[in-house]
Protein backbone atom coordinates (compact mmCIF):
# COMPACT_ATOMS: atom_id res chain seq x y z
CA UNK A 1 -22.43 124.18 46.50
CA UNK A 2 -24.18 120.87 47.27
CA UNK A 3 -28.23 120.78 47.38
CA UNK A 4 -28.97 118.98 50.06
CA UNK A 5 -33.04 119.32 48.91
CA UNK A 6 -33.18 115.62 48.19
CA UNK A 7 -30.44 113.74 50.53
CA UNK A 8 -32.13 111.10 52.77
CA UNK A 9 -28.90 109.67 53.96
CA UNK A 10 -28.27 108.82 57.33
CA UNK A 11 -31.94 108.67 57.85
CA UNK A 12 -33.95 105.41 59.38
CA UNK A 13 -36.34 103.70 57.51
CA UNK A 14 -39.06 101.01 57.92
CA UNK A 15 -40.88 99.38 54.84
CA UNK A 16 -44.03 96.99 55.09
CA UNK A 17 -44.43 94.66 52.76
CA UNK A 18 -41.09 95.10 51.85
CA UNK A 19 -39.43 92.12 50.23
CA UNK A 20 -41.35 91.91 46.69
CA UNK A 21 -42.96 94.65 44.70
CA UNK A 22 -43.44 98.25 45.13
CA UNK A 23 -42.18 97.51 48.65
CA UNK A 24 -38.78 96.26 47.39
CA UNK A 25 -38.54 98.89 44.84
CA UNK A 26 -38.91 101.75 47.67
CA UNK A 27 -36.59 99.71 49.99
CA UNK A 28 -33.70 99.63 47.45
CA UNK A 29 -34.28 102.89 46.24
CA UNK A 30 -33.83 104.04 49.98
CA UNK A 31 -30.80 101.52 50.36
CA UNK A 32 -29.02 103.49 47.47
CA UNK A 33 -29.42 106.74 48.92
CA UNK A 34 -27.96 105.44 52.02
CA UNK A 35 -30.94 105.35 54.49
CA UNK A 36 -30.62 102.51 57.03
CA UNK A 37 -33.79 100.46 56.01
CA UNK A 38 -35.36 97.80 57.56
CA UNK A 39 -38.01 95.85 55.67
CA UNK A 40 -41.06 93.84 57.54
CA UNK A 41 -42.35 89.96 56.11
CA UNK A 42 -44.11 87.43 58.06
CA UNK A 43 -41.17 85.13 57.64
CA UNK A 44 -37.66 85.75 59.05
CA UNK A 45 -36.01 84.34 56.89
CA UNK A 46 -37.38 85.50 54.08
CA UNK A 47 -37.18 88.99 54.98
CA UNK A 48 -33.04 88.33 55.60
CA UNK A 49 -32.83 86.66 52.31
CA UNK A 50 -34.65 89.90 50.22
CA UNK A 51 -32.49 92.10 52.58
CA UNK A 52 -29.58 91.04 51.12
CA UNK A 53 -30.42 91.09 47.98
CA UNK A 54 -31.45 94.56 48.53
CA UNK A 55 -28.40 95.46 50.04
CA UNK A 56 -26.19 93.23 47.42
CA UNK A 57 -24.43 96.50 45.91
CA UNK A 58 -23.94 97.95 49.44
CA UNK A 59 -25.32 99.79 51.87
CA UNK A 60 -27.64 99.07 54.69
CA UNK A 61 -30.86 96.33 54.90
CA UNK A 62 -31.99 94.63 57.37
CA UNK A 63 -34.97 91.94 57.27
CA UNK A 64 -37.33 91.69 60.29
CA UNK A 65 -40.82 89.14 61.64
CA UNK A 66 -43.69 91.18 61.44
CA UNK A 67 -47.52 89.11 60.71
CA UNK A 68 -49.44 92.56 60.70
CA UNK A 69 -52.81 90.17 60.33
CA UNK A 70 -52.12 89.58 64.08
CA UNK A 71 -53.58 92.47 66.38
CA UNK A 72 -50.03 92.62 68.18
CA UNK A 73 -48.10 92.41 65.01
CA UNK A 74 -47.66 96.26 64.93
CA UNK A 75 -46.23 96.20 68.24
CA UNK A 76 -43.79 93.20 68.04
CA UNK A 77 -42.35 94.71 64.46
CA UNK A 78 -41.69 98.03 66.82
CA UNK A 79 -40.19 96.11 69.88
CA UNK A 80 -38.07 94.27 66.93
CA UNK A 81 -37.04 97.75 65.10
CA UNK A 82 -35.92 98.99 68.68
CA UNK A 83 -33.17 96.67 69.21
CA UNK A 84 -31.38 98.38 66.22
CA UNK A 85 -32.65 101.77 66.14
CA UNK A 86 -33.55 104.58 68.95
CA UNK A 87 -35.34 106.95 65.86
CA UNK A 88 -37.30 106.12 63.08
CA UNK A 89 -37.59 109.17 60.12
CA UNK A 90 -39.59 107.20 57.91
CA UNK A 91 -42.21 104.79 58.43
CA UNK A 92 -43.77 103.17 54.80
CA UNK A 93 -47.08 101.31 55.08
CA UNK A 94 -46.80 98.85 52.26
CA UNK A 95 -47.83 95.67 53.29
CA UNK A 96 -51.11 94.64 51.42
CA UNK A 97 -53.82 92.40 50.81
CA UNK A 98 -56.55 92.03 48.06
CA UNK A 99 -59.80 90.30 47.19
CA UNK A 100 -61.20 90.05 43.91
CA UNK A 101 -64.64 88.69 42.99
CA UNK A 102 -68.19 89.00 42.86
CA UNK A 103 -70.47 90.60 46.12
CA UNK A 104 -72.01 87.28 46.98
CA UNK A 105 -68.23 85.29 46.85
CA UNK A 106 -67.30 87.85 49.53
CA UNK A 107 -67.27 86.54 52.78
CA UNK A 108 -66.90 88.26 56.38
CA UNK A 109 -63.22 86.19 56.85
CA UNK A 110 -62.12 87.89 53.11
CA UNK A 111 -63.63 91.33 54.01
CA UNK A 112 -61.53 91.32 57.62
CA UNK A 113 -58.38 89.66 55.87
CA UNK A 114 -58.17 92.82 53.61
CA UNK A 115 -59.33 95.38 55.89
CA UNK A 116 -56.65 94.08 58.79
CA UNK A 117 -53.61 94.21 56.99
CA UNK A 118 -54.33 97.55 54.52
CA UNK A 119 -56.41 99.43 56.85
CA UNK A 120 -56.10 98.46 60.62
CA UNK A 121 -52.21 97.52 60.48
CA UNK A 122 -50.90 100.85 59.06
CA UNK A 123 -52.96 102.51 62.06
CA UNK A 124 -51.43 100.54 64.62
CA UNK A 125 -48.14 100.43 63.12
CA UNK A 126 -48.12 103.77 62.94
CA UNK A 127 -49.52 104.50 66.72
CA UNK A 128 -46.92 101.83 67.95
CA UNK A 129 -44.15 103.71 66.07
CA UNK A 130 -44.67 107.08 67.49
CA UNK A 131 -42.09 106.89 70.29
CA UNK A 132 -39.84 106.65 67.56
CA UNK A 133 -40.93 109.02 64.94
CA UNK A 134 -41.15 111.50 67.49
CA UNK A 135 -37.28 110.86 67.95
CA UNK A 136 -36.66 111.61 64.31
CA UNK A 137 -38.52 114.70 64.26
CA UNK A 138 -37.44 118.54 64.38
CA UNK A 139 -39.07 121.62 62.70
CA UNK A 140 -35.59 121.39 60.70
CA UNK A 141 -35.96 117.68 60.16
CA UNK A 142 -39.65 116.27 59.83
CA UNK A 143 -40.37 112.33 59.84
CA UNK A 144 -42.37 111.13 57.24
CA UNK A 145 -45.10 108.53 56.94
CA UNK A 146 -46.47 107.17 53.79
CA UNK A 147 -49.06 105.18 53.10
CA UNK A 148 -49.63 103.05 50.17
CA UNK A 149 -52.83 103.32 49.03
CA UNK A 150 -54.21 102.60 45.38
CA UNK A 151 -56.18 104.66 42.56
CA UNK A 152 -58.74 101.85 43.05
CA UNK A 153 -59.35 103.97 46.00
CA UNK A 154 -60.30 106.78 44.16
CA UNK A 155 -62.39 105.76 41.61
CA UNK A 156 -64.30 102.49 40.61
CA UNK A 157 -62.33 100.16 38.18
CA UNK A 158 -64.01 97.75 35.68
CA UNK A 159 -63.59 94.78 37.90
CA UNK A 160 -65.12 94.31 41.32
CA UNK A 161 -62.86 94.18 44.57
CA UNK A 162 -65.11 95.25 46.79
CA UNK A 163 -62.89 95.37 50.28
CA UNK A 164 -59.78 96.31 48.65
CA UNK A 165 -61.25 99.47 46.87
CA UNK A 166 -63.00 100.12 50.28
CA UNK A 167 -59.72 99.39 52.59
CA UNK A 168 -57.39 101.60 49.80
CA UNK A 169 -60.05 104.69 50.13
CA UNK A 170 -60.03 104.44 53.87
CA UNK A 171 -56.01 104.79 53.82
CA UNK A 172 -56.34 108.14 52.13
CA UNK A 173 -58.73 109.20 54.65
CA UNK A 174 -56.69 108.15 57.23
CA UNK A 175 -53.89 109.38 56.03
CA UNK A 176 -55.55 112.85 56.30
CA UNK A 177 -56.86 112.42 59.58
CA UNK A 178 -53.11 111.67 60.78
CA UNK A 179 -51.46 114.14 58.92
CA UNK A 180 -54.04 116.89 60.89
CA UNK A 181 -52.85 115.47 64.10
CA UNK A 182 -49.01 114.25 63.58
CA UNK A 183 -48.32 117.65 61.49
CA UNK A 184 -48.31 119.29 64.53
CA UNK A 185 -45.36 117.28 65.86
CA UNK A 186 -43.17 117.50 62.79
CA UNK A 187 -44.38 114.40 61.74
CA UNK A 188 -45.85 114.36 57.80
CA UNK A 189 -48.43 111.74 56.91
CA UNK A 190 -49.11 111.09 52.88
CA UNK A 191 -50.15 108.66 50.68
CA UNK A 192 -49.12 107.27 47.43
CA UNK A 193 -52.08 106.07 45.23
CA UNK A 194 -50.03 104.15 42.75
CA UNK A 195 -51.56 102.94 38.93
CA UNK A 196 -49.88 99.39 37.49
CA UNK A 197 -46.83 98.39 38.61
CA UNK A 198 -45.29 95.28 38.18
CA UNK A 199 -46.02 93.41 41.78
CA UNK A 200 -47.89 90.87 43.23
CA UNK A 201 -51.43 92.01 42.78
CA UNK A 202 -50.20 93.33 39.25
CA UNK A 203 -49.21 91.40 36.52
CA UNK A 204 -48.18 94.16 34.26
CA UNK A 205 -46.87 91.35 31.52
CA UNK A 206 -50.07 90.08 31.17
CA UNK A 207 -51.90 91.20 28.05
CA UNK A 208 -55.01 91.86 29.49
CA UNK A 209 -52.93 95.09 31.13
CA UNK A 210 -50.58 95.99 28.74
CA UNK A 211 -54.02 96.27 26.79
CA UNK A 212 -55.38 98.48 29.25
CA UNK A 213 -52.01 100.63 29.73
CA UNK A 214 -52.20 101.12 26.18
CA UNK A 215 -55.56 102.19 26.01
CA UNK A 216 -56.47 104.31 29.60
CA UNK A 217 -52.96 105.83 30.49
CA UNK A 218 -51.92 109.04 28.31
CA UNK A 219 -48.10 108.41 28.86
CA UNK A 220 -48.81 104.55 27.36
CA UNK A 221 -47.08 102.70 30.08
CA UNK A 222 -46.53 100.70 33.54
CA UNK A 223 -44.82 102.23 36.75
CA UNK A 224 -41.23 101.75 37.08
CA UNK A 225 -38.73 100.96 40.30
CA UNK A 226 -37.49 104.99 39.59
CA UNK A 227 -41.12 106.34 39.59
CA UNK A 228 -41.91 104.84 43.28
CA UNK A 229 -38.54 105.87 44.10
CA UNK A 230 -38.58 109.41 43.43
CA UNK A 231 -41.91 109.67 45.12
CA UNK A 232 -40.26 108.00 48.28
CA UNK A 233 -37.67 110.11 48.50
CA UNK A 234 -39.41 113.63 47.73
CA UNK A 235 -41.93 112.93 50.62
CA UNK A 236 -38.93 111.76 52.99
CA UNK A 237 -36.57 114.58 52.41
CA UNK A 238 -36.94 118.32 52.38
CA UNK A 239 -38.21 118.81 49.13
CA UNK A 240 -41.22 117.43 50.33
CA UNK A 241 -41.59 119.43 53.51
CA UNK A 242 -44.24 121.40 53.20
CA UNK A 243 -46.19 118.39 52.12
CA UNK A 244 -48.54 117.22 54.73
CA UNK A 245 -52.28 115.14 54.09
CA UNK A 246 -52.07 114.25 50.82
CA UNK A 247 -52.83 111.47 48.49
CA UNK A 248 -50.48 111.08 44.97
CA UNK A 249 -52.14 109.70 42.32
CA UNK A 250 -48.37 108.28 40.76
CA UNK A 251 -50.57 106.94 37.66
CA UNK A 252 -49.04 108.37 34.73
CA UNK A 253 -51.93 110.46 34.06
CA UNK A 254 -54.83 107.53 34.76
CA UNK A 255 -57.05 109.33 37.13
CA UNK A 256 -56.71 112.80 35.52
CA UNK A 257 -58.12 111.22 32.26
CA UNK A 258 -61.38 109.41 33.70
């Protein structure tokens, strides 16, 4: 007999951020398991050309505009998902901006930047997307929304980045808040607080992290593609149903050793 416990296929899925990084990695992990995704960048073309190379060993990606900086971004990526889809069953808040540096080099355009796209834009994104999500869901069949936050969002690291820590924190509060109100609709809200993995914001080849891999993480190593995968796809299928409001610190161990 077939367990179904994991299958995602057939499902609809959205990714922020989706066309480098963790982002990519959850896309193609989706892709593979034969969810129709649809991945979000502020240039078209751009998100068509990581689409397809998402979707280069089959299946089904599809790149769309989204500037999530912009206070009607959320809405216009909706209005653009609803030309191909009447349901969305997952909706992953990726997309993300940081700020590194001492308080005084902090200025009120920085602190907004980083608060608008990793705070205010899953919100919004995810209040625009209801319609939608509320398709998707059934008591058999729940929709799922995950947020990616960051363990510097639950604890203090060694270097200062002041309204990223504060932005990533507020997701996981959030992502409480929503899950209190959305759970009652079938609709899951979680977050992912991942540790290093090889992205944008993370250089995990430079030696200043492998040092620090190597010397805070008790299973001596960076995040993998697989590890954001299987996280994915647990809180999007039914193995992960009767998780609702909670924040995964997918760390290899980081925060539980502080």
């Amino acid at each position: 007999m077939a367990d179904d416990l994991f299958d995602v296929a057939g499902k609809v899925a959205l990714v922020t951020g989706g066309t480098s990084g963790i982002g990519a990695m959850i896309a193609e992990g989706y892709v593979r398991r034969g969810v129709r995704t649809y991945i979000a960048a502020r240039d078209l073309d751009h998100a068509r050309e990581a689409a397809a190379e998402i979707a280069v060993a089959g299946g089904h990606c599809v790149g769309l505009a989204a500037d999530l900086r912009e206070a009607n971004g959320a809405a216009a990526l909706i209005d653009a998902l609803k030309a191909h889809e009447t349901r969305l069953d997952i909706l992953v808040n990726n997309a993300g901006a940081n700020n590194r540096g001492p308080i005084a080099d902090v200025s009120a355009e920085a602190w907004d930047d980083v608060m608008d796209v990793n705070l205010r834009a899953p919100f919004l994104l995810t209040q625009q997307a209801l319609p939608l999500l509320r398709a998707a869901a059934s008591a058999e069949n729940h929709a799922s929304v995950i947020n990616i936050g960051s363990i510097g969002g639950l604890h203090i690291p060694n270097w200062e980045a002041y309204p990223y820590g504060a932005s990533k924190a507020a997701i996981h509060h959030l992502t409480r808040a929503l899950a209190k109100r959305l759970g009652l609709e079938q609709i899951r809200v979680n977050a992912i607080a991942p540790g290093p993995f090889h992205s944008r914001l993370t250089d995990t080849g430079s030696e200043a992290v492998r040092k620090s891999i190597e010397t805070y993480i008790p299973v001596k190593r960076a995040g993998t593609p697989q590890d954001i995968q299987g996280a994915c796809v647990f809180l999007a299928s039914r193995a992960g149903a009767y998780v609702n409001g909670s924040t995964i610190a997918l760390d290899g161990g980081y925060i539980a050793a502080l």
